[in-house]
N, C-alpha and C. Protein backbone atom coordinates (compact mmCIF):
# COMPACT_ATOMS: atom_id res chain seq x y z
N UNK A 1 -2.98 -22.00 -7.55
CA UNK A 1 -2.07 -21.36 -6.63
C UNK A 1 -2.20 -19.84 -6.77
N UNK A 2 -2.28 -19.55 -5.78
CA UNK A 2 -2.37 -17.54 -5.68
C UNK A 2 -1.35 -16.45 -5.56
N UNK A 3 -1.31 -16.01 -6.40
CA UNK A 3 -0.14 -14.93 -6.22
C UNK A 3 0.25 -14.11 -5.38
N UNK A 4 1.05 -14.71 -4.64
CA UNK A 4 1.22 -13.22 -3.78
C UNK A 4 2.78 -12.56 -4.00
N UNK A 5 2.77 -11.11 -4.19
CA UNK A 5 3.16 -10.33 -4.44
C UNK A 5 4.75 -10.34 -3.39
N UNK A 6 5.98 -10.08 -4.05
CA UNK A 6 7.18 -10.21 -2.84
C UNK A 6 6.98 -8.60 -2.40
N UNK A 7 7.22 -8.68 -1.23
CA UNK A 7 6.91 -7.26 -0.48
C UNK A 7 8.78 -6.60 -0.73
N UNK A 8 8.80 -5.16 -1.54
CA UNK A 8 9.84 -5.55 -2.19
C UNK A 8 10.10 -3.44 -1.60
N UNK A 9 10.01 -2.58 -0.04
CA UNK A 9 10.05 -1.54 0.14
C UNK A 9 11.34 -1.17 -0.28
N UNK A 10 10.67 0.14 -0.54
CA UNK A 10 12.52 1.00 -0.88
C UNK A 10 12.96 1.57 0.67
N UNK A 11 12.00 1.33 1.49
CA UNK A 11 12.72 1.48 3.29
C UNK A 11 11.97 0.56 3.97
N UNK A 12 12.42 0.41 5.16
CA UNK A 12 11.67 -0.73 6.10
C UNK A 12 10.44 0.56 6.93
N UNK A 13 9.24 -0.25 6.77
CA UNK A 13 8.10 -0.01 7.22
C UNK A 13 8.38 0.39 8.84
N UNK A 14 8.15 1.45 8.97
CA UNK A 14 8.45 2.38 10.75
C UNK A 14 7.29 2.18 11.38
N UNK A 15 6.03 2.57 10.61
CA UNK A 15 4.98 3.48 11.01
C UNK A 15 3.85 2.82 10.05
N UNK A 16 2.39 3.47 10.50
CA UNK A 16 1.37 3.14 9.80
C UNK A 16 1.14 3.50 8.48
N UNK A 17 1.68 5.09 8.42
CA UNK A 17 2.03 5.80 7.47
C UNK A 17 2.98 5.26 6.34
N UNK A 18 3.84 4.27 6.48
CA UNK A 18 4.60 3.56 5.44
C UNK A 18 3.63 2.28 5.35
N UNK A 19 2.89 1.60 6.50
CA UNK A 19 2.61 0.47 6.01
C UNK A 19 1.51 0.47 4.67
N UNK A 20 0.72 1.92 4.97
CA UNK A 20 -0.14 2.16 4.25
C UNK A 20 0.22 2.63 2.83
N UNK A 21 1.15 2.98 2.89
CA UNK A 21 2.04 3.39 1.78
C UNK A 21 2.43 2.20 0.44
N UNK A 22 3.30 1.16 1.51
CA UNK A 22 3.40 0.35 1.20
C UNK A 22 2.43 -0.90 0.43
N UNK A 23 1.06 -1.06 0.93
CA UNK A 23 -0.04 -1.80 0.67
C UNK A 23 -1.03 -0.80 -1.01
N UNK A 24 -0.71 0.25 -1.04
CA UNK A 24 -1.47 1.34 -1.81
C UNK A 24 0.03 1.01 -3.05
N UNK A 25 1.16 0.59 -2.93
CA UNK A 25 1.67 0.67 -3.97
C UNK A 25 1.81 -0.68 -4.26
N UNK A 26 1.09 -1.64 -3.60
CA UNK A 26 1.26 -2.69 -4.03
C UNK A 26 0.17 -3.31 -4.93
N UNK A 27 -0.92 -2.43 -3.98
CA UNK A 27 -2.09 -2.27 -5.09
C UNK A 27 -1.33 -1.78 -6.62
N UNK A 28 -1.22 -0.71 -6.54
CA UNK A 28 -0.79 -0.14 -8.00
C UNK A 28 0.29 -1.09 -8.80
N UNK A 29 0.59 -1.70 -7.69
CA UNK A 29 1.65 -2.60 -9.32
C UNK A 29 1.01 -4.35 -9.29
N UNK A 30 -0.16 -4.56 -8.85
CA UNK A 30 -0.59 -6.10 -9.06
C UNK A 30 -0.81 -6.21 -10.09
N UNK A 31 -0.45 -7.49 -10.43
CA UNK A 31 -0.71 -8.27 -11.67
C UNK A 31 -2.74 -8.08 -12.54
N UNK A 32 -2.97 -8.93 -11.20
CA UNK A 32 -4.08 -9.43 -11.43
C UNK A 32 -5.20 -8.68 -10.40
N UNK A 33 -6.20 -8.06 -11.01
CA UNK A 33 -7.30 -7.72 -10.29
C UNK A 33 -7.37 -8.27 -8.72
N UNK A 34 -7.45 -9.22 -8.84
CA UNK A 34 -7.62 -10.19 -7.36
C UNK A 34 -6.65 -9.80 -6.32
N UNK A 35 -5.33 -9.68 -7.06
CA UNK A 35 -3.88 -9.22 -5.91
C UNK A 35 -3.82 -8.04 -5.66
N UNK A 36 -4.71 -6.79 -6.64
CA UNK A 36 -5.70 -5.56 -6.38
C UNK A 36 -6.08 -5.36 -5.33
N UNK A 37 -7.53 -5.96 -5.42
CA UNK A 37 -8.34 -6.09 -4.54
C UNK A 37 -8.17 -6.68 -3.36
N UNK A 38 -7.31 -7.37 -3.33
CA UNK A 38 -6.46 -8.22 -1.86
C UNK A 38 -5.51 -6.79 -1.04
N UNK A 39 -4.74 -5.79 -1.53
CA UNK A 39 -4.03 -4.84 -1.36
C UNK A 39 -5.13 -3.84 -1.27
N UNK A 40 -5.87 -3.22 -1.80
CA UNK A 40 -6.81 -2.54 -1.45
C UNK A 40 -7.42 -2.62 0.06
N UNK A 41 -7.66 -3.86 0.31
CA UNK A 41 -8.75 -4.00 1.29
C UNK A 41 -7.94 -4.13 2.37
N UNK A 42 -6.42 -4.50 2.48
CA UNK A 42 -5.35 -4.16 3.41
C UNK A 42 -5.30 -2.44 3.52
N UNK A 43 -5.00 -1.94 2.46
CA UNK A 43 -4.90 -0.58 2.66
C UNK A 43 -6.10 0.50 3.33
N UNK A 44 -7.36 -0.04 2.68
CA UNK A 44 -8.46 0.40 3.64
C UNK A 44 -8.21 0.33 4.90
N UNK A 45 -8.39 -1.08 5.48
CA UNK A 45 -7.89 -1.44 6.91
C UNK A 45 -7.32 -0.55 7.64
N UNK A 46 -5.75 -0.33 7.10
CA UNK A 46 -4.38 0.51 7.90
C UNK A 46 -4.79 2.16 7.46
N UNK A 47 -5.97 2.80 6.86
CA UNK A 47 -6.53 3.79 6.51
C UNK A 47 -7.65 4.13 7.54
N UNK A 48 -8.40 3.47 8.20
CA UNK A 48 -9.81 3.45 8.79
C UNK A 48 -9.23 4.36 9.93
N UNK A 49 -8.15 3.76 10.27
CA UNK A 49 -7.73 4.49 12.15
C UNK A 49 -6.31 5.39 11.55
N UNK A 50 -6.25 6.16 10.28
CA UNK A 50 -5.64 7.43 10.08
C UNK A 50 -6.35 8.75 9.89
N UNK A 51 -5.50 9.74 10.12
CA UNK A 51 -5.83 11.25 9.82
C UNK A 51 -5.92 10.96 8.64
N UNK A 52 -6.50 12.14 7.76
CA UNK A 52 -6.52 12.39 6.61
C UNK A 52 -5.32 13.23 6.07
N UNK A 53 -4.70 13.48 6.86
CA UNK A 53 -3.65 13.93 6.62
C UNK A 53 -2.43 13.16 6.59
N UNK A 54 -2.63 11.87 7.39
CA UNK A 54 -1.32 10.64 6.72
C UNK A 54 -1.90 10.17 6.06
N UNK A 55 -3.35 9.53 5.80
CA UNK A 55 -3.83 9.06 4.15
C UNK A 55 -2.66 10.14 3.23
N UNK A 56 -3.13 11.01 2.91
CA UNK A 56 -2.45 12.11 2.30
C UNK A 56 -0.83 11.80 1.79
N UNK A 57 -0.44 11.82 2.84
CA UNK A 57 1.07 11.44 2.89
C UNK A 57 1.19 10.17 2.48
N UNK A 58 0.74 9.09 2.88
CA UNK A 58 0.62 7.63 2.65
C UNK A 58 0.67 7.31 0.80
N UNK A 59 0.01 8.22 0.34
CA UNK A 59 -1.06 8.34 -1.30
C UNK A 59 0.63 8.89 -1.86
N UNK A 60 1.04 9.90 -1.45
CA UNK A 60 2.22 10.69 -1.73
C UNK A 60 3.69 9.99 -2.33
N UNK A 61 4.03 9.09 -1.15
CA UNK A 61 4.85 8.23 -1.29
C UNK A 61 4.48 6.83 -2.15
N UNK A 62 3.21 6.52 -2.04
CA UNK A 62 3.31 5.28 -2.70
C UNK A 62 3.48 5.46 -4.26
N UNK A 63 3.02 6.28 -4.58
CA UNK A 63 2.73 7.22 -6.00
C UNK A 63 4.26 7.79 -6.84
N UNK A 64 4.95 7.97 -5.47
CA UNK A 64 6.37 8.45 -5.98
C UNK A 64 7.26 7.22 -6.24
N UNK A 65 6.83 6.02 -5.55
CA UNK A 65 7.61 4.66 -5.21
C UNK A 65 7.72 3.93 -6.70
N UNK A 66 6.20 4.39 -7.29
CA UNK A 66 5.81 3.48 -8.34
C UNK A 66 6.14 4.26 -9.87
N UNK A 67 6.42 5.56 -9.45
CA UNK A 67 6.71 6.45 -11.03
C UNK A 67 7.92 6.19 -11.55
């Protein structure tokens, strides 16, 4: 059976900019490599069709979510 992670935001997802947020800190708190790499490759995804300037912001918040 595979772990998946309870989607657990400190706000409800508006924008791409939180979803990406959201997926980048979920990366950072997986258990297991695999639930990593499963969140990663979501976060790439919702990254491909952003500025670099909401990456930016996106990196910002998830980073503050998880300290």
């Amino acid at each position: 059976m595979r772990y998946v992670p309870k989607l657990m935001t400190p706000a409800p997802i508006k924008n791409d900019v939180d979803a990406l947020a959201e997926a980048l800190r979920l990366a950072i708190i997986a258990p297991t490599e695999e639930t990593h790499n499963m969140a990663l490759d979501i976060a790439r995804d919702f990254a491909a069709g952003m500025t670099n300037r909401q990456v930016q912001k996106a990196k910002r918040i998830a980073f503050k979510a998880t300290a």
